[in-house]
N, C-alpha and C. Protein backbone atom coordinates (compact mmCIF):
# COMPACT_ATOMS: atom_id res chain seq x y z
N UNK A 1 -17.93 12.83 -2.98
CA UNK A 1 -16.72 12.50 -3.68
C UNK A 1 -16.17 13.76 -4.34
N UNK A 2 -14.93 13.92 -3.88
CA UNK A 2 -14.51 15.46 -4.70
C UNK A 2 -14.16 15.44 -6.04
N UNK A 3 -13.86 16.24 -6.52
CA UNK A 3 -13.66 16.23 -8.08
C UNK A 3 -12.21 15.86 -8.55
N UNK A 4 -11.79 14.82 -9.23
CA UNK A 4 -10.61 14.63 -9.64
C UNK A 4 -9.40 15.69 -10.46
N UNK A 5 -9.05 16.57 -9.71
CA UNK A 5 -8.81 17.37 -10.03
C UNK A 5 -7.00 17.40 -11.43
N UNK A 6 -6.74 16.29 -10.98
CA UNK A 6 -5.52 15.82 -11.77
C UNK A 6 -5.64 15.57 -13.18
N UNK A 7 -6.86 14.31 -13.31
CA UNK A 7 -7.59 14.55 -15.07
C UNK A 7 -7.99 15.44 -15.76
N UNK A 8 -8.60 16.76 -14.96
CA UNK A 8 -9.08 17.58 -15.25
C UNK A 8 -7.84 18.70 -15.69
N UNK A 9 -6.93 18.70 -14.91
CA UNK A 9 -5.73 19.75 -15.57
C UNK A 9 -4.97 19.18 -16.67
N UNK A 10 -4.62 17.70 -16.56
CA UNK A 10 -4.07 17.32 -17.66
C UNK A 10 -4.82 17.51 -18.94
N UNK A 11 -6.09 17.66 -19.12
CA UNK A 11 -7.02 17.31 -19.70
C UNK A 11 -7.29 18.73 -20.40
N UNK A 12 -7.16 20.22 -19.94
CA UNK A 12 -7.03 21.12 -20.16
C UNK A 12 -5.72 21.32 -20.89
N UNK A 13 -4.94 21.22 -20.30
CA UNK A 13 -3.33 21.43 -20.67
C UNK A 13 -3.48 20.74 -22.10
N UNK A 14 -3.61 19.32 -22.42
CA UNK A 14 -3.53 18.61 -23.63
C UNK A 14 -4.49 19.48 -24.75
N UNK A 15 -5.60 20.16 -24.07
CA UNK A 15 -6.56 20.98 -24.81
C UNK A 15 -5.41 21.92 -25.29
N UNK A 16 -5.00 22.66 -24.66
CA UNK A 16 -3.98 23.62 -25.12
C UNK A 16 -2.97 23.25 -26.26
N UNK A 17 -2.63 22.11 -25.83
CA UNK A 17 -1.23 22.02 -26.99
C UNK A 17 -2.00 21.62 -28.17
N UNK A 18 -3.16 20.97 -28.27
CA UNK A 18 -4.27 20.50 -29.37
C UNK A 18 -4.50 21.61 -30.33
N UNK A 19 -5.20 22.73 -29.43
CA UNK A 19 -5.51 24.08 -30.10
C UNK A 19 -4.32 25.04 -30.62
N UNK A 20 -3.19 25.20 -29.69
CA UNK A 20 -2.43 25.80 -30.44
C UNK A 20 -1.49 24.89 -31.55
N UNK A 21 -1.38 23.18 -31.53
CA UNK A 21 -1.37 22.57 -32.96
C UNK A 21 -2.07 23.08 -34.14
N UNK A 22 -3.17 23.48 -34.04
CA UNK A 22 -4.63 23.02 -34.81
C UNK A 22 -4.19 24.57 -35.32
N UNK A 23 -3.87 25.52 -34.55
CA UNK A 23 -3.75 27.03 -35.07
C UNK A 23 -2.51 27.08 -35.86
N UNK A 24 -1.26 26.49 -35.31
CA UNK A 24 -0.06 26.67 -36.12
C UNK A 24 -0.45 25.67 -37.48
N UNK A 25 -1.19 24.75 -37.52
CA UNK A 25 -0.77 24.52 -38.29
C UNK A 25 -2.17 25.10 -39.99
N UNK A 26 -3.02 25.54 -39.35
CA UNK A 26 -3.64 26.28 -40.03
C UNK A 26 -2.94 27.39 -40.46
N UNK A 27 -2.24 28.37 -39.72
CA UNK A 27 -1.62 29.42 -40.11
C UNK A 27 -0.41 29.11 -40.97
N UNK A 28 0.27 27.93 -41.16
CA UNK A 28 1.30 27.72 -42.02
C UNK A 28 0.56 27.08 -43.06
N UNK A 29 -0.57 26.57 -42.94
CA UNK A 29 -0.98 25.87 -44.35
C UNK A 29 -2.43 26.45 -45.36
N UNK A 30 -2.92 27.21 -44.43
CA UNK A 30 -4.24 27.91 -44.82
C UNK A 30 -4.25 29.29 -44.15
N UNK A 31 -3.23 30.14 -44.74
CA UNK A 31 -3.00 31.84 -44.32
C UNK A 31 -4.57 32.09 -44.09
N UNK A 32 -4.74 31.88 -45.45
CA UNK A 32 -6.25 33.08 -45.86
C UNK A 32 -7.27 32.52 -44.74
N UNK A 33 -7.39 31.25 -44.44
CA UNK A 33 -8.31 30.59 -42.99
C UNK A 33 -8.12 31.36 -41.95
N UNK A 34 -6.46 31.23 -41.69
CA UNK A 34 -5.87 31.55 -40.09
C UNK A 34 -6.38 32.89 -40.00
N UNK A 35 -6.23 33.83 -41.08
CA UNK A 35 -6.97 35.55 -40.92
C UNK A 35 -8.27 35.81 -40.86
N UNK A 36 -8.97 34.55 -41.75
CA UNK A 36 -10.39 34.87 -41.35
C UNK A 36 -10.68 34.82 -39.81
N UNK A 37 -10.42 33.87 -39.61
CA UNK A 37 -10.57 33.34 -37.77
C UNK A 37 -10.07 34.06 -36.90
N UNK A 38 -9.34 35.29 -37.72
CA UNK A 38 -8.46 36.35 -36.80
C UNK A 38 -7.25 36.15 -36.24
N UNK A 39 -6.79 35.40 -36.49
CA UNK A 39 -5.19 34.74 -36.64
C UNK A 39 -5.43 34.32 -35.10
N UNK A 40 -5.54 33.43 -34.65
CA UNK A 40 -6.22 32.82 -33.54
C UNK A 40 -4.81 32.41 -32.81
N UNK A 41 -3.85 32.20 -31.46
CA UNK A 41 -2.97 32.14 -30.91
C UNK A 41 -3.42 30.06 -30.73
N UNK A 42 -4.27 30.35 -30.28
CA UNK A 42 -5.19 29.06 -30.22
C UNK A 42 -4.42 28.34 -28.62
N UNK A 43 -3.99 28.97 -27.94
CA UNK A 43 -3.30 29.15 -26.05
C UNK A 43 -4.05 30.13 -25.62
N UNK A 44 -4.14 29.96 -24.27
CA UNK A 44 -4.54 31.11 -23.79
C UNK A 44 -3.41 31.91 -22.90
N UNK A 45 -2.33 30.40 -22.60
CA UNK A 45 -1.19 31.16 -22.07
C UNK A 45 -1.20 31.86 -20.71
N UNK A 46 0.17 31.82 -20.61
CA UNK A 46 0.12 33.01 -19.15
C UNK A 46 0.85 34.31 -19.70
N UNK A 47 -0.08 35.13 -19.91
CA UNK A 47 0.07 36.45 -20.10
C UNK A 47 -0.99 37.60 -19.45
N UNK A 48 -1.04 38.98 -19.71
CA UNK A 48 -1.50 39.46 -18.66
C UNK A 48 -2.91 39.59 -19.11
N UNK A 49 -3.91 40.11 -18.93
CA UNK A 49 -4.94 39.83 -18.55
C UNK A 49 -5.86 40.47 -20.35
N UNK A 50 -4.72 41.85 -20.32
CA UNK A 50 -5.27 42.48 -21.67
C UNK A 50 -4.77 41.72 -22.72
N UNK A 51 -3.91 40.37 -23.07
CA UNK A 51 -3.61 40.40 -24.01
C UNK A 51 -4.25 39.00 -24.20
N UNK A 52 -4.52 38.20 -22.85
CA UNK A 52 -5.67 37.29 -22.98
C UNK A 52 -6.93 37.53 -23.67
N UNK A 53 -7.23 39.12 -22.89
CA UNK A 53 -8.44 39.36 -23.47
C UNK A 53 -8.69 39.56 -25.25
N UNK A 54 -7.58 40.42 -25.24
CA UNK A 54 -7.55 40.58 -27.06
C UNK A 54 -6.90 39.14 -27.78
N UNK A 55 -6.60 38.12 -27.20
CA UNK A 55 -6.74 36.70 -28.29
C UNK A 55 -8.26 35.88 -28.27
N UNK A 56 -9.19 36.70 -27.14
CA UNK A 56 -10.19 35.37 -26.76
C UNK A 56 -11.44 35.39 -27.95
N UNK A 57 -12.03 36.32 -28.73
CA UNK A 57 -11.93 36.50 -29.69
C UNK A 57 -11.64 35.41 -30.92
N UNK A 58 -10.32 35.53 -30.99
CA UNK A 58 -9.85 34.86 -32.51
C UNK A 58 -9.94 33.59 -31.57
N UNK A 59 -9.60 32.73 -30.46
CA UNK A 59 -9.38 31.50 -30.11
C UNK A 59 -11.20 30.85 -29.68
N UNK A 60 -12.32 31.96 -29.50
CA UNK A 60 -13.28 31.45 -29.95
C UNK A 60 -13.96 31.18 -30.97
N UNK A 61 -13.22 31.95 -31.94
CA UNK A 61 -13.62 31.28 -33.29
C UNK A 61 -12.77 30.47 -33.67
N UNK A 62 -11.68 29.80 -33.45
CA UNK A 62 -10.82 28.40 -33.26
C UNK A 62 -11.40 27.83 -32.79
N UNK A 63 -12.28 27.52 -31.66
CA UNK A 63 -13.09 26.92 -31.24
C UNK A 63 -14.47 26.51 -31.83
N UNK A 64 -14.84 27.45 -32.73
CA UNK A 64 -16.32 27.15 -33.25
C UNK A 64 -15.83 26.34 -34.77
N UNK A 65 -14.35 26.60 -34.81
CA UNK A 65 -14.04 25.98 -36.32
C UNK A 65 -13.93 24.34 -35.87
N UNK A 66 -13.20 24.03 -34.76
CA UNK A 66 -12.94 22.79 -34.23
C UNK A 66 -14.31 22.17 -33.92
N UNK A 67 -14.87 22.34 -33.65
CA UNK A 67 -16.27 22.02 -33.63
C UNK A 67 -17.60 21.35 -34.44
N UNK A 68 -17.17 22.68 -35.47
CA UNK A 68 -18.00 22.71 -37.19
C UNK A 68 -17.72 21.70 -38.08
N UNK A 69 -18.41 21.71 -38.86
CA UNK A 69 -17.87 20.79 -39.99
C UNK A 69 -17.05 21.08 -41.26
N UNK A 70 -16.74 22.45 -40.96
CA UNK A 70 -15.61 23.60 -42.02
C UNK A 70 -14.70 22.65 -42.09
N UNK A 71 -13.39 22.03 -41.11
CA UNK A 71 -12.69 21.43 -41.69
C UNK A 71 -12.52 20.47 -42.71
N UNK A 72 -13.58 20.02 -42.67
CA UNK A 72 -13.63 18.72 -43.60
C UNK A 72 -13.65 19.05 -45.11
N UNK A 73 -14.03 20.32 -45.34
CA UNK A 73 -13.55 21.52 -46.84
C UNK A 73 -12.17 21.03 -47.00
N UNK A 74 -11.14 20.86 -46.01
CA UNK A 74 -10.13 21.80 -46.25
C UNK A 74 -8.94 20.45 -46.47
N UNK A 75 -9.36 18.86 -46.79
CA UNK A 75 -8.79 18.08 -47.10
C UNK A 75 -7.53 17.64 -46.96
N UNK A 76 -7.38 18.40 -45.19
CA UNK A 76 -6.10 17.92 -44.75
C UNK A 76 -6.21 17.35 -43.46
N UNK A 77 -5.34 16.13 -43.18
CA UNK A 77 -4.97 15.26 -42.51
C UNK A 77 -4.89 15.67 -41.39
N UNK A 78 -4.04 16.21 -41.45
CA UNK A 78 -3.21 16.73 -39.80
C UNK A 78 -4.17 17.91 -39.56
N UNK A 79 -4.52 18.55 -40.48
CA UNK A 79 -5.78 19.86 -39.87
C UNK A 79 -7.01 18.56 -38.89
N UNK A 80 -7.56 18.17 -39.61
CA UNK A 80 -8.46 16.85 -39.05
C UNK A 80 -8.42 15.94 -37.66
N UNK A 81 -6.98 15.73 -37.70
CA UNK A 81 -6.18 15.09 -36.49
C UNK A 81 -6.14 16.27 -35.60
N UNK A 82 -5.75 17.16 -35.60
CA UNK A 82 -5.68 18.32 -34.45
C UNK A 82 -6.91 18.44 -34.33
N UNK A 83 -8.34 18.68 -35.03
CA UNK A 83 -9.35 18.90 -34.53
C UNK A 83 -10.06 18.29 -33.39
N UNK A 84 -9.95 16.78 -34.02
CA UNK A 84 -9.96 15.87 -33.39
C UNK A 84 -9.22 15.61 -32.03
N UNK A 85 -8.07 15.72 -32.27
CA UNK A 85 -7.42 15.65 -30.49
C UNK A 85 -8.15 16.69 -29.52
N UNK A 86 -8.28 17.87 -30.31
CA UNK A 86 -8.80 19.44 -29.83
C UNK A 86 -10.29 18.58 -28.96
N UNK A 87 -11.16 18.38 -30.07
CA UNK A 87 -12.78 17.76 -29.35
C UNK A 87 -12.52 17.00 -28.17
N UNK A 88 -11.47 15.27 -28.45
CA UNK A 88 -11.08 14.33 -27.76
C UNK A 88 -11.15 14.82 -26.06
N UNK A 89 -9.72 15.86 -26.32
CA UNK A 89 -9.27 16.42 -24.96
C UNK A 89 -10.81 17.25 -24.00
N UNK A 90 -10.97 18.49 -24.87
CA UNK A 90 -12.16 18.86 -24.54
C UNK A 90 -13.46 17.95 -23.51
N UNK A 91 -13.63 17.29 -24.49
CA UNK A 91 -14.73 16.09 -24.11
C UNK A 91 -14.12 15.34 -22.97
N UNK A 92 -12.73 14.63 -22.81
CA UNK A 92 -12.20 14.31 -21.63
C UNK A 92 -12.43 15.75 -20.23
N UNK A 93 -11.94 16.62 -20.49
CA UNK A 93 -11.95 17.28 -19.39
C UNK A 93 -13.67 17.71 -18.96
N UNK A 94 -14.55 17.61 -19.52
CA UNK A 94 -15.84 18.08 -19.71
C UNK A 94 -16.03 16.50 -18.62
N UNK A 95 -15.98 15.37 -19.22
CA UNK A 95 -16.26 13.86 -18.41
C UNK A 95 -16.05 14.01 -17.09
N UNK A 96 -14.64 14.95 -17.35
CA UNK A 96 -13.91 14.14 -15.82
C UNK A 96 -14.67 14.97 -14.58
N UNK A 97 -14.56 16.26 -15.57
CA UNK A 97 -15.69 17.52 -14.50
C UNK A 97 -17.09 17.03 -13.86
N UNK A 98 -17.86 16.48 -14.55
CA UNK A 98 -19.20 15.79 -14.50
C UNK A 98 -19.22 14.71 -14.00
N UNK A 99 -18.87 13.28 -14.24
CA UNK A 99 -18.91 11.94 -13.74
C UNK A 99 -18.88 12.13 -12.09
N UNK A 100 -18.18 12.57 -11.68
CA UNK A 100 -17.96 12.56 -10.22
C UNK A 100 -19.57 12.83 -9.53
N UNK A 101 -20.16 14.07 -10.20
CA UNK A 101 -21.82 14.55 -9.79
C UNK A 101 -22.62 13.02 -10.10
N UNK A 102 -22.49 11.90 -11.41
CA UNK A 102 -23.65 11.30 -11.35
C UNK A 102 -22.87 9.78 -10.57
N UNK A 103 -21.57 9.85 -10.27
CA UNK A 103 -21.40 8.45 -9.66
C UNK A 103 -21.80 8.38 -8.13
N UNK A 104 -21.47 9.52 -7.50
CA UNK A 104 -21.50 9.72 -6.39
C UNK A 104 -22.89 9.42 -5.49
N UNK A 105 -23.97 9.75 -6.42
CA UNK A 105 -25.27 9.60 -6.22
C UNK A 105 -25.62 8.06 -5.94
């Protein structure tokens, strides 16, 4: 059975708009956060290869924040909700990648 490849891009893509939510809206509401984390783009975007490389960096530590239990310090709603969509999506595209290996069997 091949891999559903349609869930899996949507599923990425929604990751994207999640993370770069989760970054804008850290950077408009928690400066001093968004700089620790290295002011994180939180996309990876289509750009060229060096400027991917110099955001991957700050968008893996967007990633280890989405993850952690740091947000829950920071007693905001919509920070919480973006994390959350951020994991949600993640975890969808992670399913859709895998299920196909244990149904198939």
């Amino acid at each position: 059975m091949p891999i559903p490849l349609i869930p899996i891009i949507v599923g990425l893509v929604a990751t994207e708009v999640a993370g770069w939510l989760l970054a804008r809206r850290l950077r408009l509401a928690f400066p001093s956060l968004w700089d620790e984390l290295g002011q994180p783009p939180g996309h990876w975007g289509i750009a060229t290869f060096a400027e991917n490389w110099n955001s991957l960096k700050p968008n893996v530590r967007l990633f280890v924040f989405a993850w952690g239990p740091r947000h829950r310090k920071l007693h905001d709603a919509r920070v919480t909700a973006f994390v959350w969509a951020f994991r949600l999506c993640l975890l969808s595209v992670i399913i859709g990648a895998v299920l196909p290996f244990f149904v198939s069997r």
